[in-house]
Protein backbone atom coordinates (compact mmCIF):
# COMPACT_ATOMS: atom_id res chain seq x y z
CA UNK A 1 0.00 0.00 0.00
CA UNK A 2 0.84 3.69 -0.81
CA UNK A 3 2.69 5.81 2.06
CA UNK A 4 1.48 9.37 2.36
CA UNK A 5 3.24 11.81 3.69
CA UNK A 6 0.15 14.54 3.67
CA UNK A 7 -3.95 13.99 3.85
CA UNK A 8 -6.00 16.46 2.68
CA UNK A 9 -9.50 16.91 3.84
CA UNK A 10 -11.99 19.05 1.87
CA UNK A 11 -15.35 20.27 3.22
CA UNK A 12 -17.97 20.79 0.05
CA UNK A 13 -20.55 23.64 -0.05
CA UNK A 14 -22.12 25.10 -3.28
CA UNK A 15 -19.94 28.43 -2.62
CA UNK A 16 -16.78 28.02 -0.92
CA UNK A 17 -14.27 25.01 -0.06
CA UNK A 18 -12.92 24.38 3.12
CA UNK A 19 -9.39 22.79 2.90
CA UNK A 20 -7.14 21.14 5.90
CA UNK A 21 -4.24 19.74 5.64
CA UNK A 22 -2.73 17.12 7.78
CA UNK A 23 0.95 16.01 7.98
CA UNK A 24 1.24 12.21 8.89
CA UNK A 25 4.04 12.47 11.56
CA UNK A 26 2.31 15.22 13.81
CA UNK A 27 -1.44 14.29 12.90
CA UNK A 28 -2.45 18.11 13.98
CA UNK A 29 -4.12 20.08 11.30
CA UNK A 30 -1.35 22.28 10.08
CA UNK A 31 -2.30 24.66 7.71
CA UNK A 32 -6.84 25.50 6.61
CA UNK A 33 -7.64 27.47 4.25
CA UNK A 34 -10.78 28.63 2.31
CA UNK A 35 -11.59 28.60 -1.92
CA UNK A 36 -14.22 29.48 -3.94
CA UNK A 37 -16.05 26.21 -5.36
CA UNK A 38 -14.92 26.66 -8.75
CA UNK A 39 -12.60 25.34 -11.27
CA UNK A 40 -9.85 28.20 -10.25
CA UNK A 41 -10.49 27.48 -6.55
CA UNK A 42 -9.50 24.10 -7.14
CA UNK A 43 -6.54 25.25 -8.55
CA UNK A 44 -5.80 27.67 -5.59
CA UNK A 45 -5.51 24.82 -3.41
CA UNK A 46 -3.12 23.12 -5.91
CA UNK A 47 -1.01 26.38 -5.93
CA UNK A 48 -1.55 26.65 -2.16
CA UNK A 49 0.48 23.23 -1.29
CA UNK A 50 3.18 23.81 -4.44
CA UNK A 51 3.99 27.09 -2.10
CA UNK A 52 4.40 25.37 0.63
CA UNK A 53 6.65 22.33 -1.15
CA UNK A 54 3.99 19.78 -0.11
CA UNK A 55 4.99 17.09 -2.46
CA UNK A 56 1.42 16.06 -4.34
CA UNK A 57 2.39 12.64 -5.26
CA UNK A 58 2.33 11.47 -1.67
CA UNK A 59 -0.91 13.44 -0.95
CA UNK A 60 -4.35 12.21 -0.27
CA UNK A 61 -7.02 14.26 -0.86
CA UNK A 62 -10.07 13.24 0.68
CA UNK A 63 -14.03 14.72 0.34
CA UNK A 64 -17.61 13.57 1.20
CA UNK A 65 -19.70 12.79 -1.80
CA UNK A 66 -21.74 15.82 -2.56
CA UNK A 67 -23.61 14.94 -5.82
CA UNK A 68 -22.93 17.86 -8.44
CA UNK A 69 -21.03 20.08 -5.67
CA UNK A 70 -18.09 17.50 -5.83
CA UNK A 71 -17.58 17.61 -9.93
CA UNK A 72 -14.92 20.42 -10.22
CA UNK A 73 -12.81 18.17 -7.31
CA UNK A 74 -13.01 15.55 -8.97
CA UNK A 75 -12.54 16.58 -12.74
CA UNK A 76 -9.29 18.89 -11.72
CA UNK A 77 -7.65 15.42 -9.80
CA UNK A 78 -8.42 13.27 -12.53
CA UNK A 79 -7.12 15.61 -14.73
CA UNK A 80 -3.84 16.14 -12.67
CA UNK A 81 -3.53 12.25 -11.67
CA UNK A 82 -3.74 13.01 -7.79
CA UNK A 83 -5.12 10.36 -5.41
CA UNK A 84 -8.30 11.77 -4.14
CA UNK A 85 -10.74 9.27 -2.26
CA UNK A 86 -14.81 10.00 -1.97
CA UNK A 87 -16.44 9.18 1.25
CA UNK A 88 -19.84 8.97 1.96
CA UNK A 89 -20.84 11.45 4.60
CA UNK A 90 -22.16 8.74 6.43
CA UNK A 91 -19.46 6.87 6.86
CA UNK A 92 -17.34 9.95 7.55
CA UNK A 93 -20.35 10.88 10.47
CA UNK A 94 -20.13 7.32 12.23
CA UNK A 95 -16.52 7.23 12.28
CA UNK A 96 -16.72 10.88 14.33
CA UNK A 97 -18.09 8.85 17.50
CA UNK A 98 -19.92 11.24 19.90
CA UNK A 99 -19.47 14.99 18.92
CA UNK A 100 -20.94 17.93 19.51
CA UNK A 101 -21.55 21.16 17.53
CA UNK A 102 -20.08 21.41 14.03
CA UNK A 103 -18.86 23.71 11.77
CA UNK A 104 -17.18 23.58 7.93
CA UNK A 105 -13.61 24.04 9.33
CA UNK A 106 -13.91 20.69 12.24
CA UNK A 107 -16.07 18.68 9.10
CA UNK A 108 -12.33 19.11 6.70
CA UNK A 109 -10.38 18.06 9.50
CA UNK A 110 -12.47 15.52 10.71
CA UNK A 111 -12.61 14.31 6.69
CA UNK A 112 -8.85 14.23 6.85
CA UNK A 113 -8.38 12.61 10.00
CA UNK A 114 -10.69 9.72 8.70
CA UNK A 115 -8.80 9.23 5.71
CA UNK A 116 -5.54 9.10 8.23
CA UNK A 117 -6.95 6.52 10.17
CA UNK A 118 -8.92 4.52 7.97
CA UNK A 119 -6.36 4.47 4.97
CA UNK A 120 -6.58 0.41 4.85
CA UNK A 121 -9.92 0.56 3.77
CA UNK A 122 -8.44 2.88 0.61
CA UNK A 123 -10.25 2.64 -2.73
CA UNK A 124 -9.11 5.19 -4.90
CA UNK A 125 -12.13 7.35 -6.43
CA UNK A 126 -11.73 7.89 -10.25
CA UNK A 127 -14.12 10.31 -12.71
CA UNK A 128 -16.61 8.23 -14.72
CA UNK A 129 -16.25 8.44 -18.76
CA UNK A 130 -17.68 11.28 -20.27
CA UNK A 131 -20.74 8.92 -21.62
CA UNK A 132 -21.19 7.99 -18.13
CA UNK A 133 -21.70 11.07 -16.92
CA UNK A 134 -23.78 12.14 -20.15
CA UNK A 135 -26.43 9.64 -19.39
CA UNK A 136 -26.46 9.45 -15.75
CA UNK A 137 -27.54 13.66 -16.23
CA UNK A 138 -29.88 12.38 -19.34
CA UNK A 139 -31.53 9.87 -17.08
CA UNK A 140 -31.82 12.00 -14.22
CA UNK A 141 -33.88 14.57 -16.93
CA UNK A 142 -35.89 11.50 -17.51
CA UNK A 143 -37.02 11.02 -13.75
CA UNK A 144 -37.90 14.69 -13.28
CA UNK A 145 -40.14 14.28 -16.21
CA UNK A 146 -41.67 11.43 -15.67
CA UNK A 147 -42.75 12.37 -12.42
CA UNK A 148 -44.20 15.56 -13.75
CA UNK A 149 -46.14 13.45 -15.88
CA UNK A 150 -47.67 11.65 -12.78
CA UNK A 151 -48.16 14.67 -11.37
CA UNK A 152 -50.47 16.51 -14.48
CA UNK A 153 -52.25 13.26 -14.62
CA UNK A 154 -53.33 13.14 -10.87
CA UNK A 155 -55.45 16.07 -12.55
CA UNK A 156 -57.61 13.31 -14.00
CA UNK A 157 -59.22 12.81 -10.50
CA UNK A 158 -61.23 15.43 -10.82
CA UNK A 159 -63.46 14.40 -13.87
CA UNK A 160 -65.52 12.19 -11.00
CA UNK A 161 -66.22 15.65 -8.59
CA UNK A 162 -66.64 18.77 -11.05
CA UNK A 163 -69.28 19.41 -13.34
CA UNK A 164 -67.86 18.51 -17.54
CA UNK A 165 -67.90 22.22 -18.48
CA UNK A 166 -65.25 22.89 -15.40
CA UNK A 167 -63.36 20.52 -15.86
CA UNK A 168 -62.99 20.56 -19.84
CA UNK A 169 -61.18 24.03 -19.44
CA UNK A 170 -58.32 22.34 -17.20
CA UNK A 171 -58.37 19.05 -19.34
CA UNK A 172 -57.15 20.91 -23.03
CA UNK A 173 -53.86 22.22 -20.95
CA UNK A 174 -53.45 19.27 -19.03
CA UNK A 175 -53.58 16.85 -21.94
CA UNK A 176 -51.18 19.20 -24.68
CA UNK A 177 -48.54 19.69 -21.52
CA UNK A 178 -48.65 15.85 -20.65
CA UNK A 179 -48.34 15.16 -24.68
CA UNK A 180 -45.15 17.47 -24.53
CA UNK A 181 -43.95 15.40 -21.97
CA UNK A 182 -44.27 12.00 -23.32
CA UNK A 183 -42.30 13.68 -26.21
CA UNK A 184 -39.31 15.00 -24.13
CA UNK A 185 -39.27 11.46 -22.88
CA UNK A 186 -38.65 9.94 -25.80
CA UNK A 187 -36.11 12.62 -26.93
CA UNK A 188 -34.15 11.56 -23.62
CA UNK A 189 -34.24 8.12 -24.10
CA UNK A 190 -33.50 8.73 -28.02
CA UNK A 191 -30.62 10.69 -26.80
CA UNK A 192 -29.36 8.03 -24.01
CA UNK A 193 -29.76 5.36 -26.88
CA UNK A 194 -27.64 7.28 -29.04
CA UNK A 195 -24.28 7.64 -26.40
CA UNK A 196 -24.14 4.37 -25.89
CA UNK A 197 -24.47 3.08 -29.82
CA UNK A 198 -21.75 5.58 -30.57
CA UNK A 199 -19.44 3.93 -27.44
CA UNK A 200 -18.78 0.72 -28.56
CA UNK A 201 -18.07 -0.91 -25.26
CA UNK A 202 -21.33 0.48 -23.63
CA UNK A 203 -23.41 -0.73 -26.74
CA UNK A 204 -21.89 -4.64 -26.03
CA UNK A 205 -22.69 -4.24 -22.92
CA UNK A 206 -26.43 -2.89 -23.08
CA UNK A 207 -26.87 -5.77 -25.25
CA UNK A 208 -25.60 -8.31 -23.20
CA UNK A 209 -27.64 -6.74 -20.31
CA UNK A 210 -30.63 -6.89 -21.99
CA UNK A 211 -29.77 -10.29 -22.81
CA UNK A 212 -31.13 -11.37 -19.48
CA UNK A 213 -35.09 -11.97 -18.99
CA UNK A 214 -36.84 -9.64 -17.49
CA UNK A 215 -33.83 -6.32 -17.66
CA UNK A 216 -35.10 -3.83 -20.21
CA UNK A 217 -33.63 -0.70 -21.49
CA UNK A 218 -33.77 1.62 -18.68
CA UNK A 219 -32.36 -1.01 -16.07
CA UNK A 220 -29.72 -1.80 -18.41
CA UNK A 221 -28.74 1.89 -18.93
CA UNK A 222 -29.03 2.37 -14.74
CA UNK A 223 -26.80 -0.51 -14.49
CA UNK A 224 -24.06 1.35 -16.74
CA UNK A 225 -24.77 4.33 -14.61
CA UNK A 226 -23.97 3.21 -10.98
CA UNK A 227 -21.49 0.55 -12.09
CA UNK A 228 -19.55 3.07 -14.23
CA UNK A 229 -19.70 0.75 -17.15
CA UNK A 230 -18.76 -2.53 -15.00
CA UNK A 231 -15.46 -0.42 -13.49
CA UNK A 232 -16.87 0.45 -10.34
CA UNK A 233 -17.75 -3.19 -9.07
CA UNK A 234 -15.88 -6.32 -9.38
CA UNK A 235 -18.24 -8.51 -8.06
CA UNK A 236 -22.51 -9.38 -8.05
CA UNK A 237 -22.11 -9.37 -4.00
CA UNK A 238 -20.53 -5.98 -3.82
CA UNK A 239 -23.51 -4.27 -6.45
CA UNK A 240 -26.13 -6.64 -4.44
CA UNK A 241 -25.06 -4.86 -1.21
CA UNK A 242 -25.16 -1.07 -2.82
CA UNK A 243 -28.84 -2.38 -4.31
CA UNK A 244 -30.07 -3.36 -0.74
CA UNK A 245 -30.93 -6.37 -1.95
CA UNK A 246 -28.35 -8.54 -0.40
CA UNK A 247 -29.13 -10.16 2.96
CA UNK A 248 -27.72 -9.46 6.51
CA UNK A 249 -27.57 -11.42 9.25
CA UNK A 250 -28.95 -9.84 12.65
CA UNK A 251 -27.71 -11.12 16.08
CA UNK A 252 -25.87 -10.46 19.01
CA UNK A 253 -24.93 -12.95 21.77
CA UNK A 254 -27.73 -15.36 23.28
CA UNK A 255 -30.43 -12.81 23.49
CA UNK A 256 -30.62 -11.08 19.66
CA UNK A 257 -31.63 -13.25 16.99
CA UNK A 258 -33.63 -11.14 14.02
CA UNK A 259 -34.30 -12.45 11.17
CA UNK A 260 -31.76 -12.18 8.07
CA UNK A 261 -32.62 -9.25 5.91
CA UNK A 262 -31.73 -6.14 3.74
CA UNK A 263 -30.51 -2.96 5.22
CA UNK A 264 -32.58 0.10 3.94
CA UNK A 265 -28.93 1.54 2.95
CA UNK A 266 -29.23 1.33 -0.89
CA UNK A 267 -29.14 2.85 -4.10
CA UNK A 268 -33.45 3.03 -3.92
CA UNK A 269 -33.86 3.76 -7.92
CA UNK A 270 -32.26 0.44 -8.85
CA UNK A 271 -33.76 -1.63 -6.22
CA UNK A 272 -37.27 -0.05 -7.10
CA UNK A 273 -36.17 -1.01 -11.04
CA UNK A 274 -34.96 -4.64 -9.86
CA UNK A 275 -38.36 -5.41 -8.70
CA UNK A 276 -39.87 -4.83 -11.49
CA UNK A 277 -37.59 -7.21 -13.56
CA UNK A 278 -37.66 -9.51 -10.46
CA UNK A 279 -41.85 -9.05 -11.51
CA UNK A 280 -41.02 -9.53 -15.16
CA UNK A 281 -38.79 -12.38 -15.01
CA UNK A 282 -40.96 -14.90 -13.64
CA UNK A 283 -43.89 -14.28 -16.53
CA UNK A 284 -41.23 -15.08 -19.13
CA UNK A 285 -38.64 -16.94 -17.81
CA UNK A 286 -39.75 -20.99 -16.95
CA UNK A 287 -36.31 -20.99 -14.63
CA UNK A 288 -37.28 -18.58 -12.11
CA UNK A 289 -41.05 -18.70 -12.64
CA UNK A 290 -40.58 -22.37 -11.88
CA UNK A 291 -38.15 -21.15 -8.40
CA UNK A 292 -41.05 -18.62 -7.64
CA UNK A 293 -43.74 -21.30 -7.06
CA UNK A 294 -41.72 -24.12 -5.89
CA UNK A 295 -40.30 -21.20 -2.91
CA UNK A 296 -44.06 -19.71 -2.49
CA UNK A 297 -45.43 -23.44 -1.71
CA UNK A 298 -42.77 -24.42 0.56
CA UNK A 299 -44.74 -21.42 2.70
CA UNK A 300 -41.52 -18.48 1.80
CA UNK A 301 -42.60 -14.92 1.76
CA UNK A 302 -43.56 -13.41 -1.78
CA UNK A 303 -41.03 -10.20 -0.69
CA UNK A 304 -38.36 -12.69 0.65
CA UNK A 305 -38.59 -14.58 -2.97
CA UNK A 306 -38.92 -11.70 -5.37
CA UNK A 307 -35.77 -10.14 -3.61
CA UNK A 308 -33.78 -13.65 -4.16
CA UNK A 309 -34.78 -13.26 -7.94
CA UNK A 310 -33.35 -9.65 -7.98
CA UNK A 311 -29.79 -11.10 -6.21
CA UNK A 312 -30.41 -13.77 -9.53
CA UNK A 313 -30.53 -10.77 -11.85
CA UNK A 314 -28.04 -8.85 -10.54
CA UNK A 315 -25.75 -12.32 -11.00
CA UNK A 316 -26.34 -12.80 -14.11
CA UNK A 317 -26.15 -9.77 -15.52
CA UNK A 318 -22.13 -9.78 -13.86
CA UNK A 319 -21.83 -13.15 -15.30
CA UNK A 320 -23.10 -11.69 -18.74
CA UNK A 321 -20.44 -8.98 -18.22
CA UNK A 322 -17.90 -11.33 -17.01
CA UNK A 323 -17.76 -13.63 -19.72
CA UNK A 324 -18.89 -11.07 -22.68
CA UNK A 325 -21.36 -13.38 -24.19
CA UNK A 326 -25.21 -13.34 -24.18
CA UNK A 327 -27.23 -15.01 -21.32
CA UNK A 328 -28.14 -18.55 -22.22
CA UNK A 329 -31.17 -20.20 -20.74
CA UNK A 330 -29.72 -24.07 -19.57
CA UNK A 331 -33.40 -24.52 -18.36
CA UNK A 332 -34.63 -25.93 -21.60
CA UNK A 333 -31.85 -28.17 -22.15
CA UNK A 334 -32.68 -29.65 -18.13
CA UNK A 335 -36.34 -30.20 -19.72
């Protein structure tokens, strides 16, 4: 493993960057400083530690995971080749033990000090490919829209309680804005369709996806998304656990002893589109439909069963990956 001489911790806002930096030997926060969240911030604290003969290649920098917030951090690193490591501020939070107060200069040197103490659980954060990042925003476009479209719909309800002359007047909007909607849908998913055809390791892979029963299209671009085209996962286990599908065990000495089950940590959009290939799955493939009933008759719970069939998808889709060939059904040959 890597030495470092210096950790860096960086507190995220939407304005301003709080920076500390720690030196390994003394483990006191020697030097903070503030930046503008901005391209030439970042580069500020890049001049900053040059000044001060900090040498970069044995620095860690270290930041929470702050959705859009955390972009021109991580595009300036990449683009420099320094090791910079994303947290989740959860993790960051437990790790504090009991605190009180807080404030953005103790959150950067508390984000150092974890990455000090816990640098054996390392993983190096990288930025995704350009396409990545292109349809992870494109997708995101697609949720706000859709539920827009739910929401000018809901409008429907109140054909049953106003008289037809009311209600007509709402109803020629309503419908022309939802029809505009269902078109900027399929722009989107024209669009999404489009990166990945042009990429031609995200177009195998969309295929081979899609090659399992029950994944469709917007699953199989999802799984691109969060996986960073297969990069950011090596293993089904590892993408069951972010998916909260993957079970848990739940005791303590003599006197706990709950039942194995997910943790409500997870990556909700995928687990939400797992269950409906889980759903899909066992109408059109004999394999699992076959596993369903045979589970649901030994007296299982539906919930328990469905969310073995989504640890099943999630499998084979890494198999898929894994082996770069389409899924093939052994079922019918067992027959």
């Amino acid at each position: 493993m890597k030495k470092y001489l210096f950790y860096v911790g960086i507190d995220i806002s939407k304005l301003k960057l709080d920076v500390v930096l720690i030196d390994h030997v003394f483990s006191n926060p020697s030097e903070h400083f503030i930046v503008e969240n901005t391209q030439k911030g970042v580069k500020e604290i890049f001049d900053y530690l040059l000044k001060k003969k900090i040498d970069l290649s044995l620095t860690l920098f270290c930041f929470e995971n702050t959705g859009i917030y955390t972009y021109p951090l991580s595009y300036y690193f990449s683009q420099k080749g320094l090791d910079y490591w994303i947290v989740p501020a959860i993790e960051i939070k437990r790790s504090k033990g009991i605190s009180r107060g807080k404030n953005d200069k103790t959150d950067a040197k508390d984000i150092a000090m974890y990455s000090l103490r816990n640098i054996d659980k390392l993983k190096l954060s990288s930025l995704a490919e350009k396409e990545i990042q292109q349809l992870k925003l494109l997708f995101t476009e697609r949720e706000k829209v859709m539920k827009s479209i739910h929401l000018f719909e809901t409008s429907r309800e109140n054909i049953d309680f106003t008289s037809k002359e009311v209600y007509r007047m709402v109803n020629t909007i309503n419908s022309k804005t939802i029809k505009y909607l269902k078109k900027t849908v399929k722009m989107l998913e024209l669009k999404m369709k489009d990166i990945i055809k042009k990429h031609t390791v995200l177009n195998q892979n969309f295929k081979l996806i899609q090659s399992v029963p029950g994944v469709g299209q917007q699953t199989a671009i999802y799984f691109l998304i969060t996986t960073k085209g297969f990069n950011a996962f090596d293993s089904a286990r590892k993408y069951s656990c972010y998916a909260g599908v993957a079970p848990f065990e739940y005791s303590s000495g003599s006197s706990i002893k709950g039942k194995t089950k997910v943790n409500h940590l997870a990556d909700k959009k995928i687990k939400s589109l797992l269950q409906m290939c889980a759903l899909s799955a066992i109408k059109c493939d004999p394999q699992l439909r076959e596993y369903y009933n045979k589970k649901k008759e030994e007296g299982k719970d539906k919930m328990l069963v469905l969310n073995n069939i989504r640890c099943k998808i999630i499998g084979r889709v890494f198999a898929v990956i894994n082996r770069q060939t389409p899924y093939i059904n052994t079922h019918k040959f067992a027959c």
